[in-house]
PDB file of N, CA and C in Angstrom:
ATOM      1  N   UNK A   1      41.194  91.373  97.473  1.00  0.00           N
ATOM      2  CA  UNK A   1      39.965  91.269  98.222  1.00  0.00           C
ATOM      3  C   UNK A   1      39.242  89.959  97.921  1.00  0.00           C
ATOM      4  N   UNK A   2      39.151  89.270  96.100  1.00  0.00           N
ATOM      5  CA  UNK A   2      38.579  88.485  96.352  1.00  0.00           C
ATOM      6  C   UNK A   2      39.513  87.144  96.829  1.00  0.00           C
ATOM      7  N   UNK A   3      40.503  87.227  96.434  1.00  0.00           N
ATOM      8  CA  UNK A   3      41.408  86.249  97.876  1.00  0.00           C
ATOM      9  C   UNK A   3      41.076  86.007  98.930  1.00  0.00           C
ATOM     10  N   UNK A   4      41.000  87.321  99.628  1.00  0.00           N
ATOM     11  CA  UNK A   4      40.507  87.222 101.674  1.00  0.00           C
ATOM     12  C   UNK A   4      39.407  86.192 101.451  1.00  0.00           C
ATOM     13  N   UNK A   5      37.801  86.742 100.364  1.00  0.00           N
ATOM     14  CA  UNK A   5      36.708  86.641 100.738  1.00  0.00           C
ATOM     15  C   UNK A   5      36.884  84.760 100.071  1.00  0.00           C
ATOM     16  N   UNK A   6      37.523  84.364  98.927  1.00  0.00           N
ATOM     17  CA  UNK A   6      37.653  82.913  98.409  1.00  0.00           C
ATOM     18  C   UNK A   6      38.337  81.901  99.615  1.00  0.00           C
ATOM     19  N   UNK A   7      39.912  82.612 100.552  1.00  0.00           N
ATOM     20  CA  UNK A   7      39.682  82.057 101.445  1.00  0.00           C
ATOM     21  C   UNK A   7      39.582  81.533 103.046  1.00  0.00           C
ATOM     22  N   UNK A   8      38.141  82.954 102.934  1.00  0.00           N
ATOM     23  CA  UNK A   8      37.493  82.765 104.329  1.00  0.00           C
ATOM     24  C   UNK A   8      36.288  81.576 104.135  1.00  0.00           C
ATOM     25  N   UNK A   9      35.721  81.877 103.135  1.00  0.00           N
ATOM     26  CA  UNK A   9      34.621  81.097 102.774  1.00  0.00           C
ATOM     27  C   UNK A   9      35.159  79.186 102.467  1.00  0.00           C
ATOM     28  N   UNK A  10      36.647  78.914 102.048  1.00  0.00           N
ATOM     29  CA  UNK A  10      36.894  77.505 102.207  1.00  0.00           C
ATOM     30  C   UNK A  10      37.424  77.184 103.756  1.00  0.00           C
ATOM     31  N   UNK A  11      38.195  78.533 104.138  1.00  0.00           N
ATOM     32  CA  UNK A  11      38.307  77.828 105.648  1.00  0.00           C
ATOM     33  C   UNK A  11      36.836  77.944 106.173  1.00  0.00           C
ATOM     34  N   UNK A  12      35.847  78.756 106.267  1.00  0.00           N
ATOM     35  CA  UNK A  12      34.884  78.034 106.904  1.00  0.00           C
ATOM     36  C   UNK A  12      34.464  76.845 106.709  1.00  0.00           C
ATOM     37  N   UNK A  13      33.983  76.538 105.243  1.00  0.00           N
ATOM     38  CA  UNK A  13      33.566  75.182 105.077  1.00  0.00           C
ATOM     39  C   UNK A  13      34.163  74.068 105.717  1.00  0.00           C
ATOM     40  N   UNK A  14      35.653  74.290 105.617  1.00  0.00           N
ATOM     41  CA  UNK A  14      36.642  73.178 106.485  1.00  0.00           C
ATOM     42  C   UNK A  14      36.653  73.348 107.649  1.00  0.00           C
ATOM     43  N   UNK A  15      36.375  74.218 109.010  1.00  0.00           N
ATOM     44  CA  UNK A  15      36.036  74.377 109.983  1.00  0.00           C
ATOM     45  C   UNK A  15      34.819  73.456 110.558  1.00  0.00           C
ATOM     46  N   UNK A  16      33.118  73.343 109.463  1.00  0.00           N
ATOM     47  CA  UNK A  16      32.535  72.814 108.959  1.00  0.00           C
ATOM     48  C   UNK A  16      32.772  71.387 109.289  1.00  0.00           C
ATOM     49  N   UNK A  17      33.398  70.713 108.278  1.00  0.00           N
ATOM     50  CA  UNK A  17      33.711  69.690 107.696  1.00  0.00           C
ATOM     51  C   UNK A  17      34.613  69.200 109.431  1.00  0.00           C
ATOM     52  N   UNK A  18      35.484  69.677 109.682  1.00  0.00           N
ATOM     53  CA  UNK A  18      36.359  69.064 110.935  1.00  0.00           C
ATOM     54  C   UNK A  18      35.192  68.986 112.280  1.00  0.00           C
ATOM     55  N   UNK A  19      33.759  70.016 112.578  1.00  0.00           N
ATOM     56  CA  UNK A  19      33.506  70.274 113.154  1.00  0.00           C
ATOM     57  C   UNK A  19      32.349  68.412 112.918  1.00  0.00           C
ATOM     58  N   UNK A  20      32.336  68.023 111.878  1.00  0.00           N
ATOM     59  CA  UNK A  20      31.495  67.013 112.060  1.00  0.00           C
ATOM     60  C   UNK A  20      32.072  65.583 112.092  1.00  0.00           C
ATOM     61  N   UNK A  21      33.518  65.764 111.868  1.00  0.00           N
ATOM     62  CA  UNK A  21      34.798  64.937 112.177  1.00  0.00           C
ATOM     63  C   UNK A  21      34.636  65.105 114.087  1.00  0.00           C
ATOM     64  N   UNK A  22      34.771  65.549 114.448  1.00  0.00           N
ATOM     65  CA  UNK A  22      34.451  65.651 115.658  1.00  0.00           C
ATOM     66  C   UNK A  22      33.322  65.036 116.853  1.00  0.00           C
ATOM     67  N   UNK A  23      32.460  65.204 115.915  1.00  0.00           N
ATOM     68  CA  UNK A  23      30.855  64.480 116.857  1.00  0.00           C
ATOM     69  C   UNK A  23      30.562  63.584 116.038  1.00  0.00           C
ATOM     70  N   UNK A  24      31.155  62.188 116.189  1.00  0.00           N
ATOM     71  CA  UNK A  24      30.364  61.092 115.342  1.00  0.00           C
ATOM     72  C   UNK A  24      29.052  60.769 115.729  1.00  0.00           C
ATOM     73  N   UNK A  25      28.511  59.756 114.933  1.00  0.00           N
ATOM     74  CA  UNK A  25      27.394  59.418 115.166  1.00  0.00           C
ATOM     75  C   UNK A  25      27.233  58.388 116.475  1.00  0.00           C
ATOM     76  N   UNK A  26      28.553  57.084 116.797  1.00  0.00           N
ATOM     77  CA  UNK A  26      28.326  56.787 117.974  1.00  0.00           C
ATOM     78  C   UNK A  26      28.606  57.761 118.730  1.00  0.00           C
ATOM     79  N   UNK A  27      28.560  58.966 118.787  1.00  0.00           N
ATOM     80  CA  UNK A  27      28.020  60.122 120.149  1.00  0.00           C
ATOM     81  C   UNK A  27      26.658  60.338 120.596  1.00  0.00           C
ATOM     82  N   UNK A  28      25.586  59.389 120.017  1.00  0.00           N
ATOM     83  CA  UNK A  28      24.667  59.873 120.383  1.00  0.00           C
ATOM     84  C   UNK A  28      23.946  60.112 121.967  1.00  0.00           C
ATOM     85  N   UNK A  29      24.633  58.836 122.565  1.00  0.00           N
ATOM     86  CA  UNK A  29      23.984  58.701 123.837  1.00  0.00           C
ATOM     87  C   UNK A  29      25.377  59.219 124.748  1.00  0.00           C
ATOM     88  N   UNK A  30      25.934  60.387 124.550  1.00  0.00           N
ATOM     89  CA  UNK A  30      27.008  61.077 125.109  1.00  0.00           C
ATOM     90  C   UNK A  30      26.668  62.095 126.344  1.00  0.00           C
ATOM     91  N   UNK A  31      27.343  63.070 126.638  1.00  0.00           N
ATOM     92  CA  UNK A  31      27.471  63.494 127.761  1.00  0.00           C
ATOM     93  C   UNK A  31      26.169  65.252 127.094  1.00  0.00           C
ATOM     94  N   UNK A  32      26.759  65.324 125.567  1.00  0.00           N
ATOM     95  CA  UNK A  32      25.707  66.625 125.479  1.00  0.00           C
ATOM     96  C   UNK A  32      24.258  65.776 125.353  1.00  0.00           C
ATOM     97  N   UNK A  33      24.103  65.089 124.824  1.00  0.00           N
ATOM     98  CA  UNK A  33      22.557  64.332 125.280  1.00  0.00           C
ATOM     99  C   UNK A  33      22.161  64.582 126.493  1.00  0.00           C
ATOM    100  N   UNK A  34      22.777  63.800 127.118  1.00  0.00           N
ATOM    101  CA  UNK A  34      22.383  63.985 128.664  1.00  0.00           C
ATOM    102  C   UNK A  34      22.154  65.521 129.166  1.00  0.00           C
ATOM    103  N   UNK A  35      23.105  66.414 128.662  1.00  0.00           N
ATOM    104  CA  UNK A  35      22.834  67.766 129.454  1.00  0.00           C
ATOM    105  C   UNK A  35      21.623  68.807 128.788  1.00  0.00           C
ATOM    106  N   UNK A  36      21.178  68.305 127.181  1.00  0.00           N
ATOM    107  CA  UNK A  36      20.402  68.356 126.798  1.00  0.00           C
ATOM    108  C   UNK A  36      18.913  68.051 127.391  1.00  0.00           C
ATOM    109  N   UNK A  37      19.013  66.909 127.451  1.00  0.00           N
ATOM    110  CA  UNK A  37      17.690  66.144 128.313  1.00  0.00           C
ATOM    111  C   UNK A  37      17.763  66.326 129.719  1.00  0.00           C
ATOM    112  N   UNK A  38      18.594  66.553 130.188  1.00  0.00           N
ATOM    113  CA  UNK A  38      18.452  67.928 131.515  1.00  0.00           C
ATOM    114  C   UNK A  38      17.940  68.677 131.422  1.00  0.00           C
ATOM    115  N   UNK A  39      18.374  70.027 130.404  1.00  0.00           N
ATOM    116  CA  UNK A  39      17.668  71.323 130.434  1.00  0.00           C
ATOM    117  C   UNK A  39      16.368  71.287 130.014  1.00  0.00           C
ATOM    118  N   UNK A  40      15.717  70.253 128.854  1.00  0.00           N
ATOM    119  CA  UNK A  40      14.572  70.131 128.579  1.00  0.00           C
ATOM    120  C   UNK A  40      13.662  70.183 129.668  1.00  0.00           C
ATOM    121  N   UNK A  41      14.205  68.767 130.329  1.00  0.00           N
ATOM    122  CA  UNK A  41      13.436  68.513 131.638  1.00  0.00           C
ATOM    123  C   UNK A  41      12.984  69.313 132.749  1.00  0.00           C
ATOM    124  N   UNK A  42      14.353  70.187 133.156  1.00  0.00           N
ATOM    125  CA  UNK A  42      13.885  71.318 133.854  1.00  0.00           C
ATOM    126  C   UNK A  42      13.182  72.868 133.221  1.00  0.00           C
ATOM    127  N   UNK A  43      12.993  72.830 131.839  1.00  0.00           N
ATOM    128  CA  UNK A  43      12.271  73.832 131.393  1.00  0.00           C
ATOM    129  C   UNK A  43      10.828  73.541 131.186  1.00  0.00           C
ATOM    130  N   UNK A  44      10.620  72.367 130.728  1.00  0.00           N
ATOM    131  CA  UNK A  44       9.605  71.951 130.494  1.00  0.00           C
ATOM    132  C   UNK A  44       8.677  71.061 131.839  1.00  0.00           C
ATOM    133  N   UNK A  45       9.309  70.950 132.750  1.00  0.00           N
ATOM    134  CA  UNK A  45       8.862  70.898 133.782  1.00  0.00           C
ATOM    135  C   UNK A  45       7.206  70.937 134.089  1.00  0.00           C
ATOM    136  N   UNK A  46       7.180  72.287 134.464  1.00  0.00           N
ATOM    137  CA  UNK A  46       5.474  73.072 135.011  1.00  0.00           C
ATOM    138  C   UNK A  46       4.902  72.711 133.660  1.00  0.00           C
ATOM    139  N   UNK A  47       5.207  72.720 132.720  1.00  0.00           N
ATOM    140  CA  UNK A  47       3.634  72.312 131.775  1.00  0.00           C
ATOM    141  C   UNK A  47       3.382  70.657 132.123  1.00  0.00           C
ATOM    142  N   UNK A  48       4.387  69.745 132.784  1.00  0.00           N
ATOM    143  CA  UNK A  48       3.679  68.288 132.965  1.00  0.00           C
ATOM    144  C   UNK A  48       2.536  68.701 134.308  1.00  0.00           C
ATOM    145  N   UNK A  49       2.523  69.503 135.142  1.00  0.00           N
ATOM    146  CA  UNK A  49       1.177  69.895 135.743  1.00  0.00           C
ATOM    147  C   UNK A  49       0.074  70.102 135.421  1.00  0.00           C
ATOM    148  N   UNK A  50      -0.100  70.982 134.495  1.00  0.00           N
ATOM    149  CA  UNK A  50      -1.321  71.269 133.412  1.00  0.00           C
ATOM    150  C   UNK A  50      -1.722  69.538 132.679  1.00  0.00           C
ATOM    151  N   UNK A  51      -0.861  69.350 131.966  1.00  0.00           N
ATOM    152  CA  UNK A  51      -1.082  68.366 131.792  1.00  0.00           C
ATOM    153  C   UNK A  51      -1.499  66.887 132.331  1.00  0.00           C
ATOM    154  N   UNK A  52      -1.265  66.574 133.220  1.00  0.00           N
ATOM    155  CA  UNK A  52      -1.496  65.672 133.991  1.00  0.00           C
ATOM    156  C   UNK A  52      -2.661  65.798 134.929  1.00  0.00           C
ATOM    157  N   UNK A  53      -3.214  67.216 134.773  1.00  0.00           N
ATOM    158  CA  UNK A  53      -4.443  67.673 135.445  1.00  0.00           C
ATOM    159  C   UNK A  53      -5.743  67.212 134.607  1.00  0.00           C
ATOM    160  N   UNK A  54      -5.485  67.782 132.963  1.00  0.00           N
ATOM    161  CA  UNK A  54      -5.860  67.806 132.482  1.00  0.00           C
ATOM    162  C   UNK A  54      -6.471  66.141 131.951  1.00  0.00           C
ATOM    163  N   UNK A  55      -5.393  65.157 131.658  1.00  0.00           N
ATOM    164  CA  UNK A  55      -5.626  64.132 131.570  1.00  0.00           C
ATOM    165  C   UNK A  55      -6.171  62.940 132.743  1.00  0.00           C
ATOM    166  N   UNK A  56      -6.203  63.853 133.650  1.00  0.00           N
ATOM    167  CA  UNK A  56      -7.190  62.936 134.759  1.00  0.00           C
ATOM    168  C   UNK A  56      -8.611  63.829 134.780  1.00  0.00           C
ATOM    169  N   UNK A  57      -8.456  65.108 134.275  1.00  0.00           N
ATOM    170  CA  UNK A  57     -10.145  65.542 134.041  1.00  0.00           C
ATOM    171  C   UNK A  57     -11.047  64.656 133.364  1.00  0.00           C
ATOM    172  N   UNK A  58      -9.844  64.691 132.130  1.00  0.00           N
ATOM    173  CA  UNK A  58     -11.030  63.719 130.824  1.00  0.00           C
ATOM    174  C   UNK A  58     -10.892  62.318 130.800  1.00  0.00           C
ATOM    175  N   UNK A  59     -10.023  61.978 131.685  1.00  0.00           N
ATOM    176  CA  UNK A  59     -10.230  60.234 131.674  1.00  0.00           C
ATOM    177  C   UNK A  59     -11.413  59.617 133.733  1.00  0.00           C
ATOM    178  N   UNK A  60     -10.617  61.023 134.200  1.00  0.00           N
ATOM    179  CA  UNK A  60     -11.860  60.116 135.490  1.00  0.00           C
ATOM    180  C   UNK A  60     -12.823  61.367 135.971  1.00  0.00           C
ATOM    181  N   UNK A  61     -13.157  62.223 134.831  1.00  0.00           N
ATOM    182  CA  UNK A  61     -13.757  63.508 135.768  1.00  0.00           C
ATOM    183  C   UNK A  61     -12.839  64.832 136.855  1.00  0.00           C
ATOM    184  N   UNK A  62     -14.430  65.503 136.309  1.00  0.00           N
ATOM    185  CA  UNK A  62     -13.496  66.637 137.492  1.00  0.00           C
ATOM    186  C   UNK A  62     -13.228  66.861 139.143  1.00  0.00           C
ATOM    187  N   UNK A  63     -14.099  66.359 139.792  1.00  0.00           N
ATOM    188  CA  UNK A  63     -13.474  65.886 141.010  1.00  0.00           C
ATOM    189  C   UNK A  63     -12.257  65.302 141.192  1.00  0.00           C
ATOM    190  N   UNK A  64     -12.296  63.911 140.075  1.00  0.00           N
ATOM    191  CA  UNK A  64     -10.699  63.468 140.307  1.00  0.00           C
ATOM    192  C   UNK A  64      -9.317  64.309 139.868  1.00  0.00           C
ATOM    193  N   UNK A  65     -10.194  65.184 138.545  1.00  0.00           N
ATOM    194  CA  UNK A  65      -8.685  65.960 138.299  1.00  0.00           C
ATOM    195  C   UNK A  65      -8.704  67.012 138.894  1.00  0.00           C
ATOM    196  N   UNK A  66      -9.039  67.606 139.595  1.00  0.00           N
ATOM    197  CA  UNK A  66      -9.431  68.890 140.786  1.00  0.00           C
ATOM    198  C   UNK A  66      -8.620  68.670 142.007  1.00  0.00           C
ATOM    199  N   UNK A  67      -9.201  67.204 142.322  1.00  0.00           N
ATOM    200  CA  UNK A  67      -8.126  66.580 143.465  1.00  0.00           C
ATOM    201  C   UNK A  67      -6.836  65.766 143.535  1.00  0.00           C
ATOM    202  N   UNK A  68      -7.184  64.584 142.722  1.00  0.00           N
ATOM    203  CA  UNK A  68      -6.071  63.741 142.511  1.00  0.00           C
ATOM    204  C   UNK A  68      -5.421  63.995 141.157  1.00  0.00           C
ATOM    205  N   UNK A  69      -6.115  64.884 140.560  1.00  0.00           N
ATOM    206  CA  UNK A  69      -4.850  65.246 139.363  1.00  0.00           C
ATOM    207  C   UNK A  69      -3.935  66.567 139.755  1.00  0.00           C
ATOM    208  N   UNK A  70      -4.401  66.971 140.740  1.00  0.00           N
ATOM    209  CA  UNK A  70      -3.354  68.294 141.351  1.00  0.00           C
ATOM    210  C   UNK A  70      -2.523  67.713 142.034  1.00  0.00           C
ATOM    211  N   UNK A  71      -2.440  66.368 142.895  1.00  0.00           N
ATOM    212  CA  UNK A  71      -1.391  65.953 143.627  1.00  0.00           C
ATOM    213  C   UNK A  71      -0.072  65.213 142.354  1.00  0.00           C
ATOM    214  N   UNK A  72      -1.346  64.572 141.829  1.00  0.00           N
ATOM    215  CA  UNK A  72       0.182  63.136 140.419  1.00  0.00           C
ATOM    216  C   UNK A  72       0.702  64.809 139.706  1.00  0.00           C
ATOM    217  N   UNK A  73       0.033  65.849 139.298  1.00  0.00           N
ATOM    218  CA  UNK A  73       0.702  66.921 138.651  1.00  0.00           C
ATOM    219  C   UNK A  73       1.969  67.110 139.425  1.00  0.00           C
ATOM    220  N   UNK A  74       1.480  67.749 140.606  1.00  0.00           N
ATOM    221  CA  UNK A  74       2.943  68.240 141.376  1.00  0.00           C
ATOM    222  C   UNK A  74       3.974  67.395 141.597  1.00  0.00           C
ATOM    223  N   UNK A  75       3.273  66.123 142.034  1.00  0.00           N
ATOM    224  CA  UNK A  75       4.474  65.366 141.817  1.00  0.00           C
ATOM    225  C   UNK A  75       5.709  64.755 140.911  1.00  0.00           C
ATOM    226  N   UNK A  76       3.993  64.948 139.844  1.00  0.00           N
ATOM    227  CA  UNK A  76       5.112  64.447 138.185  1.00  0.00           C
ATOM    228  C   UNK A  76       6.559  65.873 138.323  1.00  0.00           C
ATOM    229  N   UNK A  77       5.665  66.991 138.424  1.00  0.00           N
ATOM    230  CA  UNK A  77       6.768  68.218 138.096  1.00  0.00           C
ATOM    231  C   UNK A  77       7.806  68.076 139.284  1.00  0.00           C
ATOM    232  N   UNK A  78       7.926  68.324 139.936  1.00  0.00           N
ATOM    233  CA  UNK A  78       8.832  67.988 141.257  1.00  0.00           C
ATOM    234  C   UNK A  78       9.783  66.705 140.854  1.00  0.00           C
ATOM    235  N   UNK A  79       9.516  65.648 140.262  1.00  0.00           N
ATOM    236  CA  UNK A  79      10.334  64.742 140.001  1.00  0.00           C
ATOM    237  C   UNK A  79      10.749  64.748 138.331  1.00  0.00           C
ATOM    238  N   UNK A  80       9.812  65.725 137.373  1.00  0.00           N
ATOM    239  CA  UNK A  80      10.900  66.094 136.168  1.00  0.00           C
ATOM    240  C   UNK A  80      11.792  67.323 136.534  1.00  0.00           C
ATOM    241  N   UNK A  81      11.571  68.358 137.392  1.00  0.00           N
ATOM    242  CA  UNK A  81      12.856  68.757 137.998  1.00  0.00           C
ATOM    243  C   UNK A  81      13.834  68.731 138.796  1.00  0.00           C
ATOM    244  N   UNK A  82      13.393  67.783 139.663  1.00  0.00           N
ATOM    245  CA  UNK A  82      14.765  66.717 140.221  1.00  0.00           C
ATOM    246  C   UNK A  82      15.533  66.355 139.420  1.00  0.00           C
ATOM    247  N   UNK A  83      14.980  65.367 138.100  1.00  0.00           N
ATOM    248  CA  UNK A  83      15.485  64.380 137.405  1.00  0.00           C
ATOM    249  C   UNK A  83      16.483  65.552 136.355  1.00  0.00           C
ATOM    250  N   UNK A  84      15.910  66.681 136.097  1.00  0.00           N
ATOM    251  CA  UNK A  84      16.762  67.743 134.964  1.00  0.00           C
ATOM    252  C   UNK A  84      17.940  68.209 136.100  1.00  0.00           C
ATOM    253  N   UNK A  85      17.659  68.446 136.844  1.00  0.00           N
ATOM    254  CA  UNK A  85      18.749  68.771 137.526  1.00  0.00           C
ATOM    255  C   UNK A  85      19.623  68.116 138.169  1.00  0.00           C
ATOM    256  N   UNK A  86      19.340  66.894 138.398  1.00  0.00           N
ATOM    257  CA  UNK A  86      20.122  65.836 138.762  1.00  0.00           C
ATOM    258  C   UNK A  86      21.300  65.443 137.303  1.00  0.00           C
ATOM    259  N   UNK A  87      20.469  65.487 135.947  1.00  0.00           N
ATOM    260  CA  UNK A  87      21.187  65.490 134.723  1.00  0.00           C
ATOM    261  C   UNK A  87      22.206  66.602 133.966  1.00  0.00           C
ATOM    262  N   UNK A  88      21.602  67.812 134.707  1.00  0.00           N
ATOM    263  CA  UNK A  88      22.595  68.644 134.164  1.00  0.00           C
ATOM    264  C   UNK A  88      23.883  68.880 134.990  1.00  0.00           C
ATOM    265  N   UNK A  89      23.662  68.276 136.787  1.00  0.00           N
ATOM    266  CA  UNK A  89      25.001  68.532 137.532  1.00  0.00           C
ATOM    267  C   UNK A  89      25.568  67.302 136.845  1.00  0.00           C
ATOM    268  N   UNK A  90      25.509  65.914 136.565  1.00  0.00           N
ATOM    269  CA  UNK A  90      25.986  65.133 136.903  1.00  0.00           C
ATOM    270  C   UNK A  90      26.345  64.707 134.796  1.00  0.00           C
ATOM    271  N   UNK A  91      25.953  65.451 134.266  1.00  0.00           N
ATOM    272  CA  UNK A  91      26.020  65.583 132.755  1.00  0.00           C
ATOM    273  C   UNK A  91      27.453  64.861 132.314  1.00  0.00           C
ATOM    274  N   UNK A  92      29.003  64.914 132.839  1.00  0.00           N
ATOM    275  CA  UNK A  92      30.121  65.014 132.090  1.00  0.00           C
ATOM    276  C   UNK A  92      30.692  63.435 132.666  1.00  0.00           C
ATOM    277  N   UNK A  93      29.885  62.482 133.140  1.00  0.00           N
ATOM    278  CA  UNK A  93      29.809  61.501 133.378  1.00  0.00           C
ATOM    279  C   UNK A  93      29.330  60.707 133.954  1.00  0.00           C
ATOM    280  N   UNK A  94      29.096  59.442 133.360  1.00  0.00           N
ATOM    281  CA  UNK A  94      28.101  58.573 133.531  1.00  0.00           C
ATOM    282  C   UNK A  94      27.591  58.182 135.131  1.00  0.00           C
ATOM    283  N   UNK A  95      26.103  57.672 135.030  1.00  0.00           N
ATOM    284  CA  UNK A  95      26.097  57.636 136.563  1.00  0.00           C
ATOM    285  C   UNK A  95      25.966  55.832 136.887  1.00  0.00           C
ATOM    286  N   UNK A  96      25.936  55.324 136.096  1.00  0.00           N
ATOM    287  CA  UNK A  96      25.817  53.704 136.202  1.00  0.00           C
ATOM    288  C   UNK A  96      27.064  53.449 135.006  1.00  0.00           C
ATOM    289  N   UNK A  97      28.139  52.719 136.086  1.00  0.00           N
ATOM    290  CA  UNK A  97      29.128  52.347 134.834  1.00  0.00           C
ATOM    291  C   UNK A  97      29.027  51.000 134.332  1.00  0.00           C
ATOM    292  N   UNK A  98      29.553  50.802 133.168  1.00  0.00           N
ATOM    293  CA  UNK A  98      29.150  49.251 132.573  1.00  0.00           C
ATOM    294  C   UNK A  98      28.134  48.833 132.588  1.00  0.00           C
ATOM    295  N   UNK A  99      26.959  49.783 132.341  1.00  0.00           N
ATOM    296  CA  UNK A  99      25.876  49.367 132.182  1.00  0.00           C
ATOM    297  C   UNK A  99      25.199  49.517 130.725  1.00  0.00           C
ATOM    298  N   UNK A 100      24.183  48.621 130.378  1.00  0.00           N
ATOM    299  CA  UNK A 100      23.882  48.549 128.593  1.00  0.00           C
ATOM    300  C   UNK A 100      22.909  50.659 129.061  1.00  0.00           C
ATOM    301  N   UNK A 101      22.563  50.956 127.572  1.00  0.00           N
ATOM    302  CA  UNK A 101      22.242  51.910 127.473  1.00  0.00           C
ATOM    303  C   UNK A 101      20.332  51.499 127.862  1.00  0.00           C
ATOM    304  N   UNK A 102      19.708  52.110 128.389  1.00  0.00           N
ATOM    305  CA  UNK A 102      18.526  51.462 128.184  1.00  0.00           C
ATOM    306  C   UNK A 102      17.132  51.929 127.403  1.00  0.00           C
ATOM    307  N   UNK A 103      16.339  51.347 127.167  1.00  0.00           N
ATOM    308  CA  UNK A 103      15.422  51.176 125.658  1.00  0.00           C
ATOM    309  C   UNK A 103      16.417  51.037 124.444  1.00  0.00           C
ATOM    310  N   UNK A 104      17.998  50.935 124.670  1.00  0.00           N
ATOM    311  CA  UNK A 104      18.719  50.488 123.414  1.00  0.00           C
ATOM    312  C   UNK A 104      18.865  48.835 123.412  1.00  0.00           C
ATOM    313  N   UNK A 105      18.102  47.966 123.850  1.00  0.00           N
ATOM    314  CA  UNK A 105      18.437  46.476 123.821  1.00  0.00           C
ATOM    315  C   UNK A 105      17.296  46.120 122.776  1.00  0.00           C
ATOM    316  N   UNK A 106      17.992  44.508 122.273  1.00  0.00           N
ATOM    317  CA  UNK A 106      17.533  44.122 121.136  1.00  0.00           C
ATOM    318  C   UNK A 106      16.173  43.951 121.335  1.00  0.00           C
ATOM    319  N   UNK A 107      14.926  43.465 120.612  1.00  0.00           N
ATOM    320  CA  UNK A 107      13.903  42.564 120.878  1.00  0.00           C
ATOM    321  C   UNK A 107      14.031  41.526 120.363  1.00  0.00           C
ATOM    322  N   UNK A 108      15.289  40.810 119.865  1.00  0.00           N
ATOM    323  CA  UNK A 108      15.202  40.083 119.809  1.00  0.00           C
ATOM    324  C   UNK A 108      16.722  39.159 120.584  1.00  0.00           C
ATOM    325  N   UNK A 109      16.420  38.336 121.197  1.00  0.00           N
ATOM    326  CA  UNK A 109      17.603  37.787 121.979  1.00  0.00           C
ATOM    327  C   UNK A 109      18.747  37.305 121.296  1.00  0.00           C
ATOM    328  N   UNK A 110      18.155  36.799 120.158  1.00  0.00           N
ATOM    329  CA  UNK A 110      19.468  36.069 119.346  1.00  0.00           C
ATOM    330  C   UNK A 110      20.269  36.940 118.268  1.00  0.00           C
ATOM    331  N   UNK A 111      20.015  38.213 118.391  1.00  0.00           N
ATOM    332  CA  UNK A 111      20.520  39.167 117.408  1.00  0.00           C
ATOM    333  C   UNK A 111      21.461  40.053 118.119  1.00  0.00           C
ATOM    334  N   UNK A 112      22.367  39.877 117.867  1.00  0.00           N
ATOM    335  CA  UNK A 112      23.579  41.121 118.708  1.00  0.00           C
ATOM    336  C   UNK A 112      23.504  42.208 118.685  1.00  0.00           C
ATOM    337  N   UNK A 113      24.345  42.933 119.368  1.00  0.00           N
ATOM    338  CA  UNK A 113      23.974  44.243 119.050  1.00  0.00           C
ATOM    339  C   UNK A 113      24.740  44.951 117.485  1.00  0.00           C
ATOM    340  N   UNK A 114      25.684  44.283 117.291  1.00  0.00           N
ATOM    341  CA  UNK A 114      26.441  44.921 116.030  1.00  0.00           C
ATOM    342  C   UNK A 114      25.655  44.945 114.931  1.00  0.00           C
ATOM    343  N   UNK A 115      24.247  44.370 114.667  1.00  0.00           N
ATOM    344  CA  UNK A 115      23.315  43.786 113.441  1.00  0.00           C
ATOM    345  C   UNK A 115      22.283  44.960 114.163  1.00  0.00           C
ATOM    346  N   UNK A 116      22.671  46.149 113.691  1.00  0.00           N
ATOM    347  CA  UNK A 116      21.328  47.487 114.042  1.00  0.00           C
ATOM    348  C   UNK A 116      20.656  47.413 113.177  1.00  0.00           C
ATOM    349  N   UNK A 117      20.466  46.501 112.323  1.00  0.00           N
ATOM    350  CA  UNK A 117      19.299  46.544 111.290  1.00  0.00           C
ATOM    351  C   UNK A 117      17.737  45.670 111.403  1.00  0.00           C
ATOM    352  N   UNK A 118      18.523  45.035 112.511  1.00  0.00           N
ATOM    353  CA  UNK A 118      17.176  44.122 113.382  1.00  0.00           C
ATOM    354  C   UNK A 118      17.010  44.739 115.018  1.00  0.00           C
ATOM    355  N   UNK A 119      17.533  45.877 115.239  1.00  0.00           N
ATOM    356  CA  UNK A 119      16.887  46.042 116.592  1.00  0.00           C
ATOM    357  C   UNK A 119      16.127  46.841 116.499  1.00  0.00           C
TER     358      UNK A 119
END
């Protein structure tokens, strides 16, 4: 018995161990990202309404967020669930090929990208 239980407990760990052999770290900007930041998008959706109501109350008043913060709301939401659902059909490959990743470029021009310690 304590055989089985000594080794179930190393094949898990090594299950473990292969399972992070598997997803390196250049995976970050991969295909589960993307389907990730899909589902976010379309769950989290309807609260950018509230929100966007809210932040035109207290920056231009309530008339403006009554009126013109109910239209930028719906619209914001309508286009973060386009955009989630546009990401989760289209998730298992890229939609711009050969293109740099973007907000991943240097600030500085003369620094490559292989030197991640200055971007």
């Amino acid at each position: 018995m304590k055989t089985i239980l000594a080794s179930a407990a190393i094949v898990s760990l090594a299950i473990g161990a292969f399972a992070d052999i598997q997803d390196p770290p250049g995976n970050d900007f991969g295909p589960t990202r993307k389907l990730g930041r899909g589902i976010s998008n379309l769950i989290i959706a309807p609260t950018e309404f509230f929100t966007t109501v809210n932040q035109i109350n207290q920056t231009e008043g309530n008339s403006a967020g009554a009126g013109y913060g109910v239209w930028k709301g719906a619209g914001r939401t309508a286009a973060r669930q386009v955009a989630g659902l546009v990401e989760i059909l289209t998730f298992p490959f890229p939609i711009w090929h050969d293109s740099p990743e973007v907000g991943n470029e240097s600030k500085y021009p003369y620094v490559r990208d292989t030197h991640h310690d200055f971007n």
